[in-house]
C-alpha atoms as a PDB file:
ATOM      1  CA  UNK A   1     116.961  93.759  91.153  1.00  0.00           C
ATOM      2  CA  UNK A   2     114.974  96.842  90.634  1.00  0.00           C
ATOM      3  CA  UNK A   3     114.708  99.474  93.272  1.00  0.00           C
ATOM      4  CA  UNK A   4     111.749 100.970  94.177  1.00  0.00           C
ATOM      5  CA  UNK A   5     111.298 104.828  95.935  1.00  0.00           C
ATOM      6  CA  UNK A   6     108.377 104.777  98.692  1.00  0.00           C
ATOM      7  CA  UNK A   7     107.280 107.956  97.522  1.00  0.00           C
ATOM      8  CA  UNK A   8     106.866 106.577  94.519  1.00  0.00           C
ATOM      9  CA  UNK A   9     104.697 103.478  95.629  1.00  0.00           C
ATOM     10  CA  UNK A  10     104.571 100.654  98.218  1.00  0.00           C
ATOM     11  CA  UNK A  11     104.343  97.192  98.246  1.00  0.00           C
ATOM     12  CA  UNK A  12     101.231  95.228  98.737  1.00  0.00           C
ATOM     13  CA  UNK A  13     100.143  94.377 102.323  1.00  0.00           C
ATOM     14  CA  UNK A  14     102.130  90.780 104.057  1.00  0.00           C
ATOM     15  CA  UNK A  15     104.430  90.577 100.421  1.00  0.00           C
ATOM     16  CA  UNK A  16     108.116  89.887 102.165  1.00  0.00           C
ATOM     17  CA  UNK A  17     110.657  92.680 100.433  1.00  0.00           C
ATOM     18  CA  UNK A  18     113.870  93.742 100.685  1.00  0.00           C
ATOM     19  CA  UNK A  19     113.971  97.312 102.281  1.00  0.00           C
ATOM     20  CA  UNK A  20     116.546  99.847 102.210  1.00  0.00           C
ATOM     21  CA  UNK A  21     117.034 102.631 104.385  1.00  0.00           C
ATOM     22  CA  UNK A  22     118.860 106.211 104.573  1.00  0.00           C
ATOM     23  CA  UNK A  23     121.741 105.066 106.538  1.00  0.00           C
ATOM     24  CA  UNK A  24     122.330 101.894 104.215  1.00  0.00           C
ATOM     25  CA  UNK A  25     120.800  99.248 106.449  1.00  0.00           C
ATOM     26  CA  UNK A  26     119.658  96.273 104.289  1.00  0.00           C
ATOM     27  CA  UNK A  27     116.737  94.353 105.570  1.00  0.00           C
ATOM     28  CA  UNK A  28     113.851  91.836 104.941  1.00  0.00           C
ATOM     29  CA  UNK A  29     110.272  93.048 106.375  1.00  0.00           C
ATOM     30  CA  UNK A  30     106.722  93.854 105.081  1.00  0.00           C
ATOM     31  CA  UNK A  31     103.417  95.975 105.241  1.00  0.00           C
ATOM     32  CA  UNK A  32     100.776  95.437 107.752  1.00  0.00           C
ATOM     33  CA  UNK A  33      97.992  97.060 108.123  1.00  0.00           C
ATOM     34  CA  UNK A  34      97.337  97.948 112.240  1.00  0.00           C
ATOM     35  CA  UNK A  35      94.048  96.383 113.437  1.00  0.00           C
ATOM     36  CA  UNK A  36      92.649  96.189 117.187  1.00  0.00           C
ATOM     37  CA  UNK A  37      92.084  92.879 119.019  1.00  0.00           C
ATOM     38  CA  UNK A  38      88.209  92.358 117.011  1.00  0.00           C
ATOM     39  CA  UNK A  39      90.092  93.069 113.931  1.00  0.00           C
ATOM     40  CA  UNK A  40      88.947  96.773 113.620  1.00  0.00           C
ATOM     41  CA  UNK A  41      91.464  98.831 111.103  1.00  0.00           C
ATOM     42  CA  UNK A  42      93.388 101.621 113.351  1.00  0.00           C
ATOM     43  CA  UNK A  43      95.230 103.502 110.253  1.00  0.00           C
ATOM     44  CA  UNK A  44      96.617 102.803 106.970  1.00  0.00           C
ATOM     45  CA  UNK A  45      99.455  99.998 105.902  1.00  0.00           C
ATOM     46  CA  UNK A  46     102.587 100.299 107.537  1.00  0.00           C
ATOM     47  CA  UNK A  47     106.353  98.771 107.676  1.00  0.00           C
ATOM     48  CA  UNK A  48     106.851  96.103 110.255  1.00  0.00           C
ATOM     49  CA  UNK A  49     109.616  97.424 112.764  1.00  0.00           C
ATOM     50  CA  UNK A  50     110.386  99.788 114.938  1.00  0.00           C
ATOM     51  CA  UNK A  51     109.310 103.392 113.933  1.00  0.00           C
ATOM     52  CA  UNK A  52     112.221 104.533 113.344  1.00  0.00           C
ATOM     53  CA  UNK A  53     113.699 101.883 111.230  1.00  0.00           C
ATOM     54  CA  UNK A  54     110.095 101.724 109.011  1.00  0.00           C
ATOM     55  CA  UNK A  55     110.488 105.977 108.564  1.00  0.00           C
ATOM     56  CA  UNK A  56     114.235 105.646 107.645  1.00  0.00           C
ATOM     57  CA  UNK A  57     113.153 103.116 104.775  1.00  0.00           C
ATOM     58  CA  UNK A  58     113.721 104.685 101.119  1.00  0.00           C
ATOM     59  CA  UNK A  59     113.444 102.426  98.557  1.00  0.00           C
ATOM     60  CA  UNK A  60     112.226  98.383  98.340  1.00  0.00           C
ATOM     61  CA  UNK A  61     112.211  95.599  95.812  1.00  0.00           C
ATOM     62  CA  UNK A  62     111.012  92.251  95.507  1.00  0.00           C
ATOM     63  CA  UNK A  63     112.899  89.504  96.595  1.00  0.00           C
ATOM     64  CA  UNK A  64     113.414  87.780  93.809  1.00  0.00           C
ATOM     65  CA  UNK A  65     114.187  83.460  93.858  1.00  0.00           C
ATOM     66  CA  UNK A  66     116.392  81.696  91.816  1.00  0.00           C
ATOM     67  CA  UNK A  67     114.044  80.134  88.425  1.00  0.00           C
ATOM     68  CA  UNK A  68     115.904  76.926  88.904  1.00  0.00           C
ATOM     69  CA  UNK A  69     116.923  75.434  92.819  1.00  0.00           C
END
């Protein structure tokens, strides 16, 4: 599994990955991008979360599957 920073780039908007954070929490989530109830855009992609679990995330990777089940 290869680690990625968040300062160095993010994933792609509703692509499930594993997140890390500063205090060592593991956890599964994704980026969403914020949009009103008529599906205006209110800001750029963020994590899914509370906001202080999404601003504690450091680094993310792809959750990668087994090639054979």
């Amino acid at each position: 599994m290869k680690w990625i920073k968040v300062e160095d780039r993010l994933p792609e908007v509703d692509v499930n990955v594993i997140a890390l954070t500063s205090r060592g929490k593991v956890m599964v989530t994704s980026m969403y991008v914020p949009k009103d109830c008529r599906g205006n855009v209110l800001g750029k992609a963020e994590w899914h979360g509370s906001s202080t679990v999404a601003a504690s995330i450091t680094h993310w990777s792809y959750i990668e599957l087994p090639k054979e089940l």
